[in-house]
Protein backbone atom coordinates (compact mmCIF):
# COMPACT_ATOMS: atom_id res chain seq x y z
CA UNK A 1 3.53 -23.75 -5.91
CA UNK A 2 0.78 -22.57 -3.12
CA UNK A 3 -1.68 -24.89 -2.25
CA UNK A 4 -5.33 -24.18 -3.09
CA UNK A 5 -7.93 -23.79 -0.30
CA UNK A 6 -9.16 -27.35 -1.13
CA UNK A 7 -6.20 -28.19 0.35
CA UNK A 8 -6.13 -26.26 3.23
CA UNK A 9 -6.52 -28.39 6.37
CA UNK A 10 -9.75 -27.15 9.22
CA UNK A 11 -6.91 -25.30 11.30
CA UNK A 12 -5.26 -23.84 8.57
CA UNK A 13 -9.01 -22.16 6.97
CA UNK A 14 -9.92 -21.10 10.56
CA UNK A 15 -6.38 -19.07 10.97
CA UNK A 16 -7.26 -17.68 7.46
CA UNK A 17 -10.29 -16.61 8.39
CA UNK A 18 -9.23 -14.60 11.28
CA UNK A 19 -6.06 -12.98 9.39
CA UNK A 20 -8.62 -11.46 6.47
CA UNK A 21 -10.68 -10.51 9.59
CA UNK A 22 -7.83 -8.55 11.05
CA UNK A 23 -7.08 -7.14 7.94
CA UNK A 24 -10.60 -5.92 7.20
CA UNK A 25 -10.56 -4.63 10.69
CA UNK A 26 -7.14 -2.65 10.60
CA UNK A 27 -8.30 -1.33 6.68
CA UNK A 28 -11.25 0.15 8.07
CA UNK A 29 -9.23 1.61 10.97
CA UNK A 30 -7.04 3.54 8.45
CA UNK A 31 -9.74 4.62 6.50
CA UNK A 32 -10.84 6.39 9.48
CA UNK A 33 -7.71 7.50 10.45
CA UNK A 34 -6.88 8.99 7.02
CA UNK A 35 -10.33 10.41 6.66
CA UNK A 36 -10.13 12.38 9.75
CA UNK A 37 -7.21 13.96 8.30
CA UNK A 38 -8.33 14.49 5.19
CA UNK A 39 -11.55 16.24 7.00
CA UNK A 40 -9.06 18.25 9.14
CA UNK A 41 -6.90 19.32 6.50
CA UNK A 42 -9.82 20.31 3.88
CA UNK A 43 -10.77 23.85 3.72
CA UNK A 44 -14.48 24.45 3.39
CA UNK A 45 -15.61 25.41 -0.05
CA UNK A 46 -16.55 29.34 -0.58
CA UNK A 47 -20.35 29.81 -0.90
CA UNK A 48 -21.63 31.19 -4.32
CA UNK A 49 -24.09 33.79 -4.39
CA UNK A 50 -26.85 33.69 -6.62
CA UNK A 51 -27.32 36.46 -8.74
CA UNK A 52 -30.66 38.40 -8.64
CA UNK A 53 -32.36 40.04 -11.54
CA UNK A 54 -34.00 43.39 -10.88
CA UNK A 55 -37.70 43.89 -11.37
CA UNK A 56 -36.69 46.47 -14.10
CA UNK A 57 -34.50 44.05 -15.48
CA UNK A 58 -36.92 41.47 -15.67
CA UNK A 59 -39.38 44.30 -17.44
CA UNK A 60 -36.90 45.04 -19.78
CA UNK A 61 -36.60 41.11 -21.05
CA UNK A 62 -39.77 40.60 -21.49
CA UNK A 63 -40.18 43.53 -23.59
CA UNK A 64 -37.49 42.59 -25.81
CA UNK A 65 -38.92 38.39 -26.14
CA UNK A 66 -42.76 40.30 -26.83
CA UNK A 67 -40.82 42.62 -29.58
CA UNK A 68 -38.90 39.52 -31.01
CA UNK A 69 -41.92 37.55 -31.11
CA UNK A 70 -44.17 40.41 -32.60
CA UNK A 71 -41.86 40.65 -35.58
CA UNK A 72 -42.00 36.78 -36.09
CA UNK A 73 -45.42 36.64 -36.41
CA UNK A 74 -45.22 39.87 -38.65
CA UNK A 75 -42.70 38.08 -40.63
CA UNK A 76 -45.34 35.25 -40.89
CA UNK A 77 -48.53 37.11 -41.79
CA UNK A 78 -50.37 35.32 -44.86
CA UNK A 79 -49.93 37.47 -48.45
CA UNK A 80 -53.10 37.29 -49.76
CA UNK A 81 -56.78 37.27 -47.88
CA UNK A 82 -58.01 33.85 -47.34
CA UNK A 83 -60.35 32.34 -49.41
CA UNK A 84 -63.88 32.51 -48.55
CA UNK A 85 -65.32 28.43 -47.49
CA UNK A 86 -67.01 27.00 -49.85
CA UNK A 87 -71.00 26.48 -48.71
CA UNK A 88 -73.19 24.15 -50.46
CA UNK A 89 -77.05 24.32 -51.03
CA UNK A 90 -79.90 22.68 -49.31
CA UNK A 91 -80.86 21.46 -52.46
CA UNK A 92 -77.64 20.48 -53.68
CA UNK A 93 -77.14 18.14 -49.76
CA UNK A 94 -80.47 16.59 -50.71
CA UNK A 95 -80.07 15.81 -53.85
CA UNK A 96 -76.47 13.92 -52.78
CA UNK A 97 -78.50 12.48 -49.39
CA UNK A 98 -80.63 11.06 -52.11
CA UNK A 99 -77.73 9.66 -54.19
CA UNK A 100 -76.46 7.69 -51.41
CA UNK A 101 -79.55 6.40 -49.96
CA UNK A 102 -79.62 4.53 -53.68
CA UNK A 103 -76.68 3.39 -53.66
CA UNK A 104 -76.76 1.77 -49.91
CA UNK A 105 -80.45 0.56 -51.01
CA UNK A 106 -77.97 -1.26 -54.00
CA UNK A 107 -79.48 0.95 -57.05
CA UNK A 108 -77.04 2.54 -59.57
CA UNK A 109 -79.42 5.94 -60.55
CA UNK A 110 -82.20 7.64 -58.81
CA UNK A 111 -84.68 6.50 -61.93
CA UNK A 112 -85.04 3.20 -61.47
CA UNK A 113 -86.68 2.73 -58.19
């Protein structure tokens, strides 16, 4: 059975310490080692063009989306002609201004004032 650090005597942690140094040290040395030949190796990746759209292109797209969305709306048009709003009187808005004055005033009918 290995002994546990606990157990490890001042000597023995300070030799540890300096082998998982070394380690660390040499790891980081063969990353770079390996990376560098991974970097030489590695061809460089082709550039992609970007496409471009012509101006007539561009014309042409639009016209089609403005005929799409012409027919929509076509498709959409109401049936039947809206019905005229409704307007009320001036005598029939005083006559309901007078209704609620009584009731805020706590009176059930205009007649008995």
């Amino acid at each position: 059975m290995s002994p546990s650090i606990a157990d490890l005597t001042l000597a023995q942690l300070k030799r540890l310490v300096a082998v998982k140094e070394q380690i660390a040290s040499l790891e980081t040395e063969l990353a770079r080692i390996l990376g560098a030949v991974a970097e030489e190796e590695s061809t460089p990746m082709p550039t992609v063009r970007k496409r471009r759209l012509s101006a007539k292109g561009r014309a042409a797209i639009a016209a089609a989306a403005r005929a799409r969305w012409a027919k929509a709306r076509a498709a959409k048009a109401p049936k039947s002609p809206a019905k005229p709003k409704r307007t009320m009187s001036a005598a029939a808005r005083k006559r309901m201004a007078q209704v609620a004055k009584a009731r805020a005033a706590g009176r059930k009918t205009l007649a008995a004032k």
